[in-house]
N, C-alpha and C. Protein backbone atom coordinates (compact mmCIF):
# COMPACT_ATOMS: atom_id res chain seq x y z
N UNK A 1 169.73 67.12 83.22
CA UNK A 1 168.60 67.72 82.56
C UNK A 1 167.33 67.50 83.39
N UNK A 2 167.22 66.46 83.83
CA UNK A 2 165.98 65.96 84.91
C UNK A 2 166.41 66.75 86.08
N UNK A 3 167.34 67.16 86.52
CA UNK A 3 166.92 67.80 87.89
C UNK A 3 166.86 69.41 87.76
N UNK A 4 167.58 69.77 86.14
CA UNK A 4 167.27 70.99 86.27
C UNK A 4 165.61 71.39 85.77
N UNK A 5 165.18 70.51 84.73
CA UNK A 5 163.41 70.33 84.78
C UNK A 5 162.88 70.11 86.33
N UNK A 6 163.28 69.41 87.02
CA UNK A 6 162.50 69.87 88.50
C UNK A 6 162.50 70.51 89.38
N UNK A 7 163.75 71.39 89.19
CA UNK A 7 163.89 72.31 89.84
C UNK A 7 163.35 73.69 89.24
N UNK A 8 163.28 73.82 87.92
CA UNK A 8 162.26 74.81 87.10
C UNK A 8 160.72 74.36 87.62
N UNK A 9 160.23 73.35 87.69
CA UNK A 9 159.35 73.02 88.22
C UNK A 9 158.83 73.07 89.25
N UNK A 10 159.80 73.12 90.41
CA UNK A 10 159.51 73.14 92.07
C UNK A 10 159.39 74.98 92.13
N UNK A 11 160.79 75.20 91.60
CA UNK A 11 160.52 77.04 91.77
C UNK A 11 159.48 77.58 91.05
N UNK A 12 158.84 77.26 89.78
CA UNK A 12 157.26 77.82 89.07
C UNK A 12 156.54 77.95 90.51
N UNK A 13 156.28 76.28 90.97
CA UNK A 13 155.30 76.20 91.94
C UNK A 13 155.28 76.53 93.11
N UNK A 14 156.25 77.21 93.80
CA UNK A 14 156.65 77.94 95.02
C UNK A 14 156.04 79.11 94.44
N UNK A 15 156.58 79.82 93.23
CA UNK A 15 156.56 81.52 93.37
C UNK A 15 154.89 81.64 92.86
N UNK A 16 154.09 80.93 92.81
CA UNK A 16 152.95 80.66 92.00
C UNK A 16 152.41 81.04 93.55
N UNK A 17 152.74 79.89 93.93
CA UNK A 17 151.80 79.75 96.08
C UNK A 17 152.07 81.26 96.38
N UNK A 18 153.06 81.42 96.54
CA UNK A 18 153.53 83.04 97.05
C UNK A 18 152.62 83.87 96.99
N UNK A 19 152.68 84.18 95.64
CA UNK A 19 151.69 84.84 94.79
C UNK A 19 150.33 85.04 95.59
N UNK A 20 149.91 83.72 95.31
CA UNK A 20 148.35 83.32 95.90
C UNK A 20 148.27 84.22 97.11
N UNK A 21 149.15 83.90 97.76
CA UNK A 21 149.30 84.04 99.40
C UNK A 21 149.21 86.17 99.50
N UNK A 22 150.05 86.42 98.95
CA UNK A 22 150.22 87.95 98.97
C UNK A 22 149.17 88.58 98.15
N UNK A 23 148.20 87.94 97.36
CA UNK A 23 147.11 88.58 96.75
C UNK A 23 146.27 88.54 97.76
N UNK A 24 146.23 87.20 98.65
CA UNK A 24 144.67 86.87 99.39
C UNK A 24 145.01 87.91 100.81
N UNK A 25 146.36 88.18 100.94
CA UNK A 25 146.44 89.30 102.68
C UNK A 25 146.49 90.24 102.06
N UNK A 26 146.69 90.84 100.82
CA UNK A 26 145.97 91.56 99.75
C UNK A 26 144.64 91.95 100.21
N UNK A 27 144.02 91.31 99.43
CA UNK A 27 142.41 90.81 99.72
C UNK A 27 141.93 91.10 101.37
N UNK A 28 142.49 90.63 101.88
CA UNK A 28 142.17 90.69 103.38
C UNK A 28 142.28 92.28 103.85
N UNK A 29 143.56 92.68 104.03
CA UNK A 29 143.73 94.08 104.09
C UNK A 29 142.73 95.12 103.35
N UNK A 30 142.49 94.78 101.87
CA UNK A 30 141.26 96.02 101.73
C UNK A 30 139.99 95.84 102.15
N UNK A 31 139.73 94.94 102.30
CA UNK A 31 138.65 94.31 103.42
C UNK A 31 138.15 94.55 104.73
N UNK A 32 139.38 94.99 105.47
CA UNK A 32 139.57 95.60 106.41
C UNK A 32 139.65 96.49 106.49
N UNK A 33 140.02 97.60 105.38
CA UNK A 33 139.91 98.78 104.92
C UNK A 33 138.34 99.32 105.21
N UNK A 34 137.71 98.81 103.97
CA UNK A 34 136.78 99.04 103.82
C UNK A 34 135.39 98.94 104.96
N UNK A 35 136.24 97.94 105.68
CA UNK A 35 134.67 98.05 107.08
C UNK A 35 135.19 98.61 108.08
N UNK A 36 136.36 99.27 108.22
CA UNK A 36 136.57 100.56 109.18
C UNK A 36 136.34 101.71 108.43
N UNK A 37 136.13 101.80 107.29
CA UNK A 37 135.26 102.96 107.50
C UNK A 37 133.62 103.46 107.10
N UNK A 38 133.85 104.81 107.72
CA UNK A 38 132.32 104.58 108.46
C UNK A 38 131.11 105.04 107.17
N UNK A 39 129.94 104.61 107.24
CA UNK A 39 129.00 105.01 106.24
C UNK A 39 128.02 105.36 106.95
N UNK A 40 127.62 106.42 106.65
CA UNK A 40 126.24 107.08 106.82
C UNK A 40 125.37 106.57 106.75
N UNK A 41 124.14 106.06 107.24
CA UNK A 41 122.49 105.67 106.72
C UNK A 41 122.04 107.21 107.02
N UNK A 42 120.77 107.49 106.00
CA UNK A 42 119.85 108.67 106.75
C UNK A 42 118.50 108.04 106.36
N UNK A 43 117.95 107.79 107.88
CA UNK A 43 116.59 107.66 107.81
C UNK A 43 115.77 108.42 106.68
N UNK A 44 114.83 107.64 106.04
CA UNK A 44 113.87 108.58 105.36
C UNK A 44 112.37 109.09 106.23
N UNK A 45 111.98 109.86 106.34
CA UNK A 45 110.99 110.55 107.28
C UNK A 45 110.01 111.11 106.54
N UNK A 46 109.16 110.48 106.66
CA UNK A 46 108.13 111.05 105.54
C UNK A 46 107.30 112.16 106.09
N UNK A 47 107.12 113.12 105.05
CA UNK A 47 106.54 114.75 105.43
C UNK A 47 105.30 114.18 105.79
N UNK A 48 104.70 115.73 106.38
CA UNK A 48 103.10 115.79 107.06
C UNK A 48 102.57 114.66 106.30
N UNK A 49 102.31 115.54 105.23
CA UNK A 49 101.34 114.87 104.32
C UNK A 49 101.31 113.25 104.03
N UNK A 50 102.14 112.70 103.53
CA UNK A 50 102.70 111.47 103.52
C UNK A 50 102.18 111.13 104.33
N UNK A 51 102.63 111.32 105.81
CA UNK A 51 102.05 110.28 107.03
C UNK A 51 100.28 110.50 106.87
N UNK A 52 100.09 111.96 107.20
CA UNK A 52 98.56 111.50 106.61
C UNK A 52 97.54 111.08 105.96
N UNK A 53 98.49 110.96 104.93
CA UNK A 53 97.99 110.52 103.82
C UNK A 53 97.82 108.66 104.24
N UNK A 54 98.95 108.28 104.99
CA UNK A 54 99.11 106.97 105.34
C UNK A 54 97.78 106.82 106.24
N UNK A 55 97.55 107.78 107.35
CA UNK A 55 96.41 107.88 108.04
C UNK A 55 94.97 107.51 107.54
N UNK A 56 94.94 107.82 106.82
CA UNK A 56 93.88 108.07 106.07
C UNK A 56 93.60 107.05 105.49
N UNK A 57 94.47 106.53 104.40
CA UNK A 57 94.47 105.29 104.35
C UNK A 57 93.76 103.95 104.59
N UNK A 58 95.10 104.27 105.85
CA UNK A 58 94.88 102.87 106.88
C UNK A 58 93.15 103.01 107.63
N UNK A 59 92.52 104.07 107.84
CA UNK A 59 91.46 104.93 108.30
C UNK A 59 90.62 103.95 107.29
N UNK A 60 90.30 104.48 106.01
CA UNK A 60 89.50 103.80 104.76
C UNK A 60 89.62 102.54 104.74
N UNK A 61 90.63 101.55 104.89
CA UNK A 61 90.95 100.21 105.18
C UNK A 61 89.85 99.92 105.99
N UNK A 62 90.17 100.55 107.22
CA UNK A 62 88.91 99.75 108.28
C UNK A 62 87.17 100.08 108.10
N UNK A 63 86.89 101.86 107.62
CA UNK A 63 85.81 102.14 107.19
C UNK A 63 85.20 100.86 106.32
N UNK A 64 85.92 100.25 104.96
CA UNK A 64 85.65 99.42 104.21
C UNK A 64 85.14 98.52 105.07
N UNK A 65 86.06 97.95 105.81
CA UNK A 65 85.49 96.72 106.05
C UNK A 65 84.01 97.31 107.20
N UNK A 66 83.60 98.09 108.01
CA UNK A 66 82.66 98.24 108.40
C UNK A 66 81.63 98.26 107.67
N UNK A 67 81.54 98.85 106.38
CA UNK A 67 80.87 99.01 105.51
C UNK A 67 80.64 97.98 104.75
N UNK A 68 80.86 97.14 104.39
CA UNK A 68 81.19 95.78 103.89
C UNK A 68 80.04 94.73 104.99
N UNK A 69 80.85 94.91 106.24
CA UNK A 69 79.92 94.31 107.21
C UNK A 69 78.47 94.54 107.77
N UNK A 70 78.33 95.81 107.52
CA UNK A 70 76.63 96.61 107.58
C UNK A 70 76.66 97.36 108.96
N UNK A 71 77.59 97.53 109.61
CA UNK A 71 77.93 98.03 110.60
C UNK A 71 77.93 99.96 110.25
N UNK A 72 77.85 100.50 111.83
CA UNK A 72 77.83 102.39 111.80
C UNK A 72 79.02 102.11 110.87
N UNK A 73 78.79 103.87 110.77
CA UNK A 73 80.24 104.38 110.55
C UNK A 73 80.90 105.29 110.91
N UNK A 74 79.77 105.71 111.90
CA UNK A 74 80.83 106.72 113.00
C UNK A 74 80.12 108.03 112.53
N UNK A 75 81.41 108.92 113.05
CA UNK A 75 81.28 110.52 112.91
C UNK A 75 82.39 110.72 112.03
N UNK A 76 82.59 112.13 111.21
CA UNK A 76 83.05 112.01 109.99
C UNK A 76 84.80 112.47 111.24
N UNK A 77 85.87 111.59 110.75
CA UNK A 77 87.00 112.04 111.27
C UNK A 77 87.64 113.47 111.41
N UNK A 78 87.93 114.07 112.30
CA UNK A 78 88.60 115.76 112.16
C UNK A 78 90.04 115.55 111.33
N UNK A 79 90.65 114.44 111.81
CA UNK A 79 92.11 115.19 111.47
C UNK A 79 91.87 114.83 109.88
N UNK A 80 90.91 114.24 108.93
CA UNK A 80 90.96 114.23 107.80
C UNK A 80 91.26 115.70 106.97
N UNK A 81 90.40 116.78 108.02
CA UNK A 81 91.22 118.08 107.90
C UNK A 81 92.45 118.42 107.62
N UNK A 82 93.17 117.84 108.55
CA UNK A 82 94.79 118.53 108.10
C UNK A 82 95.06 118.50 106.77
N UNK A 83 94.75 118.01 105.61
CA UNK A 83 94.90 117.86 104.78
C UNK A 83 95.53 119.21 103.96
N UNK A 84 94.59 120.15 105.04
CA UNK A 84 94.94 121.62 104.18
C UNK A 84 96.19 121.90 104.48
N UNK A 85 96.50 121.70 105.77
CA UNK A 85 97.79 122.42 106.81
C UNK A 85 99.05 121.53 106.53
N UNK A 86 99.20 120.15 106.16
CA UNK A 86 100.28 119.51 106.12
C UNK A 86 100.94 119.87 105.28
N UNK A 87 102.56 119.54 106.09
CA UNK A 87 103.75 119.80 104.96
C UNK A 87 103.68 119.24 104.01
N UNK A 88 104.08 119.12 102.84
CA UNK A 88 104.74 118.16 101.68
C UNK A 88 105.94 118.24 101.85
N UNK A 89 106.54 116.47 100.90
CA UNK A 89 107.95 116.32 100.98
C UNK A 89 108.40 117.57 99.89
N UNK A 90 107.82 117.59 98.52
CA UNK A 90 107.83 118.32 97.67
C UNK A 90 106.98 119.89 97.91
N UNK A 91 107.25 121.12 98.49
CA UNK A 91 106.41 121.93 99.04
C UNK A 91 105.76 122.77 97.29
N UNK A 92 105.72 122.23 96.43
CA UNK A 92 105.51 123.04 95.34
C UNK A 92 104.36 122.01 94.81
N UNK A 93 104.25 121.20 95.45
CA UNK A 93 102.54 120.35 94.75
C UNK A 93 101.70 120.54 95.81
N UNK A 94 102.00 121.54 96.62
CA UNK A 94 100.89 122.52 97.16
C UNK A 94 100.31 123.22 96.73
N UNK A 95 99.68 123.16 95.40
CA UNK A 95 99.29 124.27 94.30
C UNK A 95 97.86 124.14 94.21
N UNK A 96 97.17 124.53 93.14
CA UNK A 96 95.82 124.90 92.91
C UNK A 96 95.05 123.51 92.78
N UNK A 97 95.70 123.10 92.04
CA UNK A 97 95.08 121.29 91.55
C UNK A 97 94.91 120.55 92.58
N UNK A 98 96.16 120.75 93.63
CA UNK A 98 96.06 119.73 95.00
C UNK A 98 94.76 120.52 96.04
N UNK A 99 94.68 121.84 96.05
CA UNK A 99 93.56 121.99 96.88
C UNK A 99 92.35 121.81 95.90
N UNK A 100 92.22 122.47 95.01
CA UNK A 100 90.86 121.54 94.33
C UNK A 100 90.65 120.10 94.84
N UNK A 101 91.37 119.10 94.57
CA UNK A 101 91.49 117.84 94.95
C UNK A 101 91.26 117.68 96.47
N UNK A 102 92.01 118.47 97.46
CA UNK A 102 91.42 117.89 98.56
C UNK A 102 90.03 118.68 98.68
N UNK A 103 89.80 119.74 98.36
CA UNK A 103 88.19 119.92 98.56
C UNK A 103 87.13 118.55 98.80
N UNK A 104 87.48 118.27 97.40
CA UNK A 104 86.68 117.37 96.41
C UNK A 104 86.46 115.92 97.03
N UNK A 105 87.95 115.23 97.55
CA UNK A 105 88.21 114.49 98.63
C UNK A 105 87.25 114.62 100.06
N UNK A 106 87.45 115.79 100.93
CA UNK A 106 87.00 115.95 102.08
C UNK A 106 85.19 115.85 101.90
N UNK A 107 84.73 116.90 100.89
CA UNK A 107 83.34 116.51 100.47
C UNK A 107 82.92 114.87 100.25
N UNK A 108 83.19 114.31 99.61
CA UNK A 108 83.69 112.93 99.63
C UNK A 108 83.05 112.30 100.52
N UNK A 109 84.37 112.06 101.41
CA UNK A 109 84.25 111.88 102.68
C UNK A 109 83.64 111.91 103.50
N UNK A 110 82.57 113.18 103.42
CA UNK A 110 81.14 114.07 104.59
C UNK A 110 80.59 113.20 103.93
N UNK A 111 80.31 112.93 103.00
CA UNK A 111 78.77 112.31 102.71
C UNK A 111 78.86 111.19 103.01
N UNK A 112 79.99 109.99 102.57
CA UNK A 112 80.04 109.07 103.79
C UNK A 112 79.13 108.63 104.87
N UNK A 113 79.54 109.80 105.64
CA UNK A 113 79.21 110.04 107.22
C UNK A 113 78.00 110.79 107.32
N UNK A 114 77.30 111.42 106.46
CA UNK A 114 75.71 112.02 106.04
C UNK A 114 74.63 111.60 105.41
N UNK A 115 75.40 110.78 104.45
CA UNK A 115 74.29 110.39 103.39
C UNK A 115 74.65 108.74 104.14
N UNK A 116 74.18 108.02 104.66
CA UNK A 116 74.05 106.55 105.12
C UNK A 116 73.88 105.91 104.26
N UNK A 117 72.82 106.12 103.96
CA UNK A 117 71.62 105.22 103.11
C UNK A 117 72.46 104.35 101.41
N UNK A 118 72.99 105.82 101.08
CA UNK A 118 74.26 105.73 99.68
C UNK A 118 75.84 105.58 100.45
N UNK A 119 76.18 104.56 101.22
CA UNK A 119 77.59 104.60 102.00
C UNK A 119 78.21 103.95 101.47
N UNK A 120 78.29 102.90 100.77
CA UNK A 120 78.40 102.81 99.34
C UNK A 120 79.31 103.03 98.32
N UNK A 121 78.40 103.62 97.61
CA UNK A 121 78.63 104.58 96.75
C UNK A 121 79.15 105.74 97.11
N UNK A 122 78.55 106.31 98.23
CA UNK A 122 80.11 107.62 98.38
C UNK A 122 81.11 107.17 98.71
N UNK A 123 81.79 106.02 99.54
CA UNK A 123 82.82 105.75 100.10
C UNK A 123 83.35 105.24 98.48
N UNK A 124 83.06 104.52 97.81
CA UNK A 124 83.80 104.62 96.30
C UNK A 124 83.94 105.87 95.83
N UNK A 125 83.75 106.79 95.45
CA UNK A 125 82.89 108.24 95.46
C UNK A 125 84.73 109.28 96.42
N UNK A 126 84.44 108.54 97.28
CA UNK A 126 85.80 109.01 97.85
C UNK A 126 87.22 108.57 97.40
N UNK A 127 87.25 107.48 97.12
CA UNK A 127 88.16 106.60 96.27
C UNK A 127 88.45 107.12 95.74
N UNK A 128 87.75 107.48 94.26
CA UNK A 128 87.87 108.27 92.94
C UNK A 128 88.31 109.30 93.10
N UNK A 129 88.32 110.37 94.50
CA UNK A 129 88.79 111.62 94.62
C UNK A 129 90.22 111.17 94.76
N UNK A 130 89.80 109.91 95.50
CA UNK A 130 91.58 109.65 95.44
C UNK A 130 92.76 109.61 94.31
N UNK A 131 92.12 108.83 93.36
CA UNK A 131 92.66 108.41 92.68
C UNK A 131 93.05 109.72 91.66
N UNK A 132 91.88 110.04 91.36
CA UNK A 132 91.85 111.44 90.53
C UNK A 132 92.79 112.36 90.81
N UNK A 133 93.62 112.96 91.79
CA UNK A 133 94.27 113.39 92.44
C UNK A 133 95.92 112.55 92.15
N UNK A 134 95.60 111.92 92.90
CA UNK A 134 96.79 110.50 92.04
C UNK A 134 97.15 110.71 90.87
N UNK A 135 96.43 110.66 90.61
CA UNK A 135 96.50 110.98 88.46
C UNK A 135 97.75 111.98 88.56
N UNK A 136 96.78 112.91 88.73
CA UNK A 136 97.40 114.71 88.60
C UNK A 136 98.78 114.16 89.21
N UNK A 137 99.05 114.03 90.40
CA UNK A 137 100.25 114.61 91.51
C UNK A 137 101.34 113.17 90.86
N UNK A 138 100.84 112.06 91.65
CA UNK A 138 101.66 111.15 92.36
C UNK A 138 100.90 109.53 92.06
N UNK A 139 100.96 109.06 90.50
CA UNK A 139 100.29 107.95 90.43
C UNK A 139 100.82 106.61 91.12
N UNK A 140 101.89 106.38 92.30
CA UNK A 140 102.41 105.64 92.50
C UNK A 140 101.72 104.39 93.73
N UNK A 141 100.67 105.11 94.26
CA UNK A 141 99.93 104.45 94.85
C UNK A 141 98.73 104.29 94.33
N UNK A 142 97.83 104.49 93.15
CA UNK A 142 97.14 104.20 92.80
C UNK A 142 96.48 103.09 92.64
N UNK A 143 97.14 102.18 92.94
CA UNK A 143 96.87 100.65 92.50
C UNK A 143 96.39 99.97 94.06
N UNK A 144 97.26 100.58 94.72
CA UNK A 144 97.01 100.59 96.31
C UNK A 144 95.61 100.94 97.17
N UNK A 145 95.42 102.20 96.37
CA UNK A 145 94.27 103.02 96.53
C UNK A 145 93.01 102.07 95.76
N UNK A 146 93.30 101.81 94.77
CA UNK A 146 92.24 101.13 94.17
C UNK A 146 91.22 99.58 94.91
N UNK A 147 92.44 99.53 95.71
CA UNK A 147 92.25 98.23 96.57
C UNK A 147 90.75 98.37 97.41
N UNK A 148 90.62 100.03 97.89
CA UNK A 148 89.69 100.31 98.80
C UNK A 148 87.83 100.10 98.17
N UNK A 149 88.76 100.19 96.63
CA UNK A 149 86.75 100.30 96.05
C UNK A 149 85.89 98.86 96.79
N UNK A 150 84.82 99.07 96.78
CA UNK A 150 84.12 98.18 97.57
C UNK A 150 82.83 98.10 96.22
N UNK A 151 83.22 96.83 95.88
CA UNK A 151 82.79 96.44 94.43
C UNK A 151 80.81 95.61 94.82
């Protein structure tokens, strides 16, 4: 009776290991599966606009701090223009609201670079076109944008 209990015992624990063993080269094999084959990345590339919009930006970033410091401020930037001509990722919020908005923006902006004296207050003044716009389209940077007010 004792050796047939250990021998029920020895064979449990053999076919148990087995087991283990053929699940884990199991395991291994789809493993290997899976990183031969191949996956795609696709860069994301952000349209005209986007990047200029980044331009611009990063542009107001440094204006601020000139302005901040009591320093010129230059001549009013050209490519702030493109604004009209750039692609969108989305080509259908190219509509009436977005050129109102960049009007409103670019005016903005001129006075900046015209009115000195209030640089200021228009460069917040420009902000708000930002944001306002934001509203309408794409509130996702807003908070970002807000960073620029010069309190």
């Amino acid at each position: 009776m004792k050796k047939l209990l250990l021998l029920l015992l020895l064979s449990v624990s053999i076919f148990s290991c087995q087991n283990k063993e053929d699940k884990k080269s199991v395991g291994k094999e789809a493993c290997a599966n899976d990183s031969t084959k191949e996956k795609k990345f696709e860069m994301y590339e952000m349209s005209e606009m986007a990047s200029l919009m980044e331009q611009m930006y990063a542009h107001n970033q440094q204006l601020r701090l000139r302005i901040i410091k009591g320093d010129t401020v230059g001549k009013f930037p050209q490519f702030f223009n493109n604004i009209y001509t750039a692609t969108f990722t989305t080509p259908s919020d190219n509509d009436a609201f977005f050129k109102e908005n960049a009007d409103n923006y670019i005016a903005a902006q001129k006075l900046i670079y015209s009115e000195t004296e209030n640089v200021k207050e228009n460069f917040n003044k420009g902000v708000d076109a930002c944001v306002t716009c934001h509203k309408g389209k794409c509130g996702g940077p807003i908070p970002r944008i807000k960073k620029l007010y010069i309190k």
